[in-house]
Structure formats: C-alpha cells, structure tokens
Protein backbone atom coordinates (compact mmCIF):
# COMPACT_ATOMS: atom_id res chain seq x y z
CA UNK A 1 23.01 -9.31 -8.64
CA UNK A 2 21.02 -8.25 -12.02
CA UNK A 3 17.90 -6.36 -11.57
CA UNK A 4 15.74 -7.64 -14.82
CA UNK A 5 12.93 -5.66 -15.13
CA UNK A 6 10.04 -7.69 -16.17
CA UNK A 7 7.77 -5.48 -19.16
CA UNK A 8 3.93 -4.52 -17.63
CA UNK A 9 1.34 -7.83 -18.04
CA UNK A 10 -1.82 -6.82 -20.71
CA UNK A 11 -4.80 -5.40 -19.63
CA UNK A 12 -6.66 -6.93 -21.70
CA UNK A 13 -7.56 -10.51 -23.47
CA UNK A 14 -6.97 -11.58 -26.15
CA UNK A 15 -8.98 -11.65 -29.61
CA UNK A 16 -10.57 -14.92 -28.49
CA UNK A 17 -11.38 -13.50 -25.30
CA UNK A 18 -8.67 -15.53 -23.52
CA UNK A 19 -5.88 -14.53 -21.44
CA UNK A 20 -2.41 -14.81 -22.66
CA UNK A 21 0.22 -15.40 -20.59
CA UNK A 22 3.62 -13.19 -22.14
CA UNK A 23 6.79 -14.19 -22.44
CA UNK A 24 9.95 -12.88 -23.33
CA UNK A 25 13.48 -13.77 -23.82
CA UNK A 26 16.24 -13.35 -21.63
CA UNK A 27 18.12 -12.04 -24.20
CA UNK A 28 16.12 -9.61 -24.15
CA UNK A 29 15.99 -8.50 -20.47
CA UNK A 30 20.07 -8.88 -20.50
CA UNK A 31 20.07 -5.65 -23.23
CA UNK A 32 19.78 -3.13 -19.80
CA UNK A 33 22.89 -4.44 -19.28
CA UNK A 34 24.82 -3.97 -22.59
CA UNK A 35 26.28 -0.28 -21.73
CA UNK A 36 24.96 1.25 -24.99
CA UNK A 37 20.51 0.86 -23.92
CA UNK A 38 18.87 3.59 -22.06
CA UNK A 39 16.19 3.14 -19.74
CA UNK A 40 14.30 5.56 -17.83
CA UNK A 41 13.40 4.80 -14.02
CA UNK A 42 11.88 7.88 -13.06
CA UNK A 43 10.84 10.13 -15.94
CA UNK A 44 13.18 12.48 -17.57
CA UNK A 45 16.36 10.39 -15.94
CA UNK A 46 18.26 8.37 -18.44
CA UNK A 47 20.53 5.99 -17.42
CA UNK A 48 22.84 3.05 -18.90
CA UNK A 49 24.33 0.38 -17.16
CA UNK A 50 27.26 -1.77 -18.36
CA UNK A 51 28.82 -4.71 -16.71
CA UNK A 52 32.90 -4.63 -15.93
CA UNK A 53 33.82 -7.60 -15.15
CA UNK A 54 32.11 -11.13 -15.24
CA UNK A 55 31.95 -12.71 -11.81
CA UNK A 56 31.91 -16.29 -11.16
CA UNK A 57 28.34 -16.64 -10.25
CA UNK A 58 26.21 -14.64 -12.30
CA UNK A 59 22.92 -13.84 -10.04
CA UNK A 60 19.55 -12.59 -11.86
CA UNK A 61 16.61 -11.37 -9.98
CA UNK A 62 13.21 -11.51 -12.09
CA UNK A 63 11.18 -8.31 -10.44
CA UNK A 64 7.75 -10.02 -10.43
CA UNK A 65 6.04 -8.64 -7.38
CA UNK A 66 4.93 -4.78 -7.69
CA UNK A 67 3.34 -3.21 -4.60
CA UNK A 68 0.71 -0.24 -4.53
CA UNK A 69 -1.17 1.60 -1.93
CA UNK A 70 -3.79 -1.17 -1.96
CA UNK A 71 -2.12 -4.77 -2.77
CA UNK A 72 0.67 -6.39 -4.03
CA UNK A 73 0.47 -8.03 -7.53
CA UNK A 74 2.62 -10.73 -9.12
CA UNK A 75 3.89 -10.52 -12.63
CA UNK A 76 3.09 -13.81 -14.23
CA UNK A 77 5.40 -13.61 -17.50
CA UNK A 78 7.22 -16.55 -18.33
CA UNK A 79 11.17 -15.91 -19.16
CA UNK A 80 12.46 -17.85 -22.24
CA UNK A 81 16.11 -19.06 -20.42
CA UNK A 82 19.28 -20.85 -21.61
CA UNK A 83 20.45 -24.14 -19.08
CA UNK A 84 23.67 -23.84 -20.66
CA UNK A 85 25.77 -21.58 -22.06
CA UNK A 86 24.26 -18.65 -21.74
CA UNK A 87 26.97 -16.23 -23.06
CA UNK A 88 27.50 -12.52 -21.61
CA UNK A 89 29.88 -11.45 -24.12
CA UNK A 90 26.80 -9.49 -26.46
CA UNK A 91 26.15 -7.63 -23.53
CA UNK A 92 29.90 -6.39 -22.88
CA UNK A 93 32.27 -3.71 -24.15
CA UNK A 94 35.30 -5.06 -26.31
CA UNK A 95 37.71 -4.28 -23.82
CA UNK A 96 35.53 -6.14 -21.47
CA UNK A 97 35.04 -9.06 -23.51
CA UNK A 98 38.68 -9.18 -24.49
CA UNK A 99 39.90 -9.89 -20.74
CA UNK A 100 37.62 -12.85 -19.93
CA UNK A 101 38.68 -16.16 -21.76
CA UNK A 102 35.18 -17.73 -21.44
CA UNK A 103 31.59 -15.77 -21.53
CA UNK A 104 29.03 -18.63 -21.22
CA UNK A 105 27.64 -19.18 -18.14
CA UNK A 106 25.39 -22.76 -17.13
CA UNK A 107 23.03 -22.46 -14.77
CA UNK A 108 23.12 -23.89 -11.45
CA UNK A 109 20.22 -23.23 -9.45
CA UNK A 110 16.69 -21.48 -10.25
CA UNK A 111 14.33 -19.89 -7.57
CA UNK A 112 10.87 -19.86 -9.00
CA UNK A 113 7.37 -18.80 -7.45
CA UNK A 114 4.03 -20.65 -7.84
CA UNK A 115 0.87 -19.11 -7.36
CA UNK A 116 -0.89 -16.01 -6.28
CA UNK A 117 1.28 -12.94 -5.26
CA UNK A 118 -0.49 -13.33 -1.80
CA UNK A 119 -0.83 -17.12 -0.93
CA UNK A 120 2.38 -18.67 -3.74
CA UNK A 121 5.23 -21.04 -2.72
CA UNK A 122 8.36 -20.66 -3.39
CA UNK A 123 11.01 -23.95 -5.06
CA UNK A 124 14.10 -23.82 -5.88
CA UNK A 125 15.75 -26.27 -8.63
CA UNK A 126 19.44 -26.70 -8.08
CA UNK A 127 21.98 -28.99 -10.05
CA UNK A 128 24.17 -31.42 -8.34
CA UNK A 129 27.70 -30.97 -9.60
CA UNK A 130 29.30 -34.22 -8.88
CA UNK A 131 26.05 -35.75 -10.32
CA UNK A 132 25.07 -33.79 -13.35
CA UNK A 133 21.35 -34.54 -12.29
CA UNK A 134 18.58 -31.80 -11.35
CA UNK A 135 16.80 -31.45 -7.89
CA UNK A 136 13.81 -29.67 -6.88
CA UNK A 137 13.41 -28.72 -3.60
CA UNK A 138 10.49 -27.28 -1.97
CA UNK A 139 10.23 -26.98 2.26
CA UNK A 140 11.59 -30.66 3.06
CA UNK A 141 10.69 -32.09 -0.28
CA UNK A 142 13.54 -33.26 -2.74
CA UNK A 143 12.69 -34.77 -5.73
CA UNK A 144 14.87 -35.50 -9.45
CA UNK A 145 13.62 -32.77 -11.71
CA UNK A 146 14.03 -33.29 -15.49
CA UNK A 147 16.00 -30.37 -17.03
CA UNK A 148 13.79 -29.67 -19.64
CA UNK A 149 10.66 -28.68 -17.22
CA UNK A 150 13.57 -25.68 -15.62
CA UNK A 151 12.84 -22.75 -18.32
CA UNK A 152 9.15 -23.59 -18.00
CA UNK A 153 8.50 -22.25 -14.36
CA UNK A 154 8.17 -18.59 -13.15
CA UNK A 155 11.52 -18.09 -12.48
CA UNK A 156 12.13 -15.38 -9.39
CA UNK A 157 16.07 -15.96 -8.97
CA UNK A 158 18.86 -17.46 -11.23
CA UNK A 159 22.26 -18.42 -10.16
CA UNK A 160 24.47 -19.60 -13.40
CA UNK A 161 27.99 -20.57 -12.72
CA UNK A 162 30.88 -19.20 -15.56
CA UNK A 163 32.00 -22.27 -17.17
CA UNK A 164 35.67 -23.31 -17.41
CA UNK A 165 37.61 -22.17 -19.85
C-alpha cells in the first residue's frame, strides 16, 4: 500500500470571498514514489522512496483525516485520477521498468468518504470484471454507477489491477 500524502487545505478564501475546494493530480502525489524526490517527514530527515517491483494490485491510500489534541479534521481535496491505464513506469528506475512487460494499471475498486470528518459515510465503487459495468455500494445499497462520476468523489482508497500484457 502507497501512502499519498495529501498537500495542507487553504486557510483562507478566495478573492471572491468563496471557498475553493483544491485539487491535484495523481501524477503528482505518485512523484514520492519516483526514487529520485525528497520529502521531509520530520524536519531535518530526508528521505526517498522508490518502488521495486510492480505488484498485481496496486493499493493507494489518500491520507485525508489529520488528528490533533482537540479534533480530527478531514482533508477535502479532490484527486484528479486515471480509470484506466494509469502507468507506473515514470515513477520507476530503468532497471525497474525494464523487467515488467506492462506498467498501466486500471482501476478496480475506489473507497471514497462523504461528509464531515466526524459524522461522513463511507462507499466504495467497484468494477465487475465479467461485466465491464461499475457498482456502488454503500451499507446494503448496490446501485450501477456511471464511470465518469468515479474521479469526481473524495477518494480515501484505490485498488487498480496491472493490466495484461
């Protein structure tokens, strides 16, 4: 499992006095990943982290929820995600890359949370294989789910699925 580490919301409005809900691209949450980016956890440690091998199913975890001595916030920033092929091989080494035949990944299920840090819900959208159609599920609810309305919700957890090569 992938740790993406979503960036701080705004403290403030915007110049119309509104407030903006962020977003960002996967793309560019995946960079921790790429062996070469540094990040500091706790000030004045530097780290790096590089992936080794690509496993079958790729698991992402969006850190949304940040606790402090008084209550537990939720990170509302929308992430910009791929369905389909979403492909790995920027974020590996050449050697890496070179002993995987295939590098995109589809996705195959998606965790997201709705509402308040404090009183959400939780749904998860999963594809069914055999029938190449979208589900959401949420408690005992199942419903079709159009594939386009997937990247819009506040993703939590991704599973994607490496594609055959």
């Amino acid at each position: 499992m992938l740790g993406m580490d979503l960036p701080a919301l705004p403290l403030f409005k915007d110049s119309m006095e509104r407030t903006t809900i962020p977003q960002i691209p996967l793309f560019s949450l995946l960079r921790k990943y790429d062996g070469r980016t540094e990040h500091e956890p706790v000030p004045g440690t530097l780290r790096r982290f590089e992936i080794k091998r690509l496993p079958e199913f790729l698991v992402l975890h969006f850190k949304r929820f940040s606790k402090n001595d008084y209550f537990v916030e939720k990170n509302n920033t929308i992430v910009n995600f791929t369905v389909k092929n979403l492909d790995m091989g920027d974020y590996l080494s050449p050697t890496t890359r070179a002993a995987h035949r295939t590098t995109k990944y589809d996705l195959v299920a998606n965790i997201c949370h709705e509402g308040r840090a404090d009183s959400g819900s939780f749904k998860c959208h999963v594809l069914h294989q055999g029938l190449r159609q979208w589900f959401e599920m949420e408690d005992i609810d199942v419903a079709e789910a159009a594939p386009q309305l997937i990247p819009v919700a506040e993703t939590y957890v991704q599973i994607y699925r490496l594609q055959q090569a």
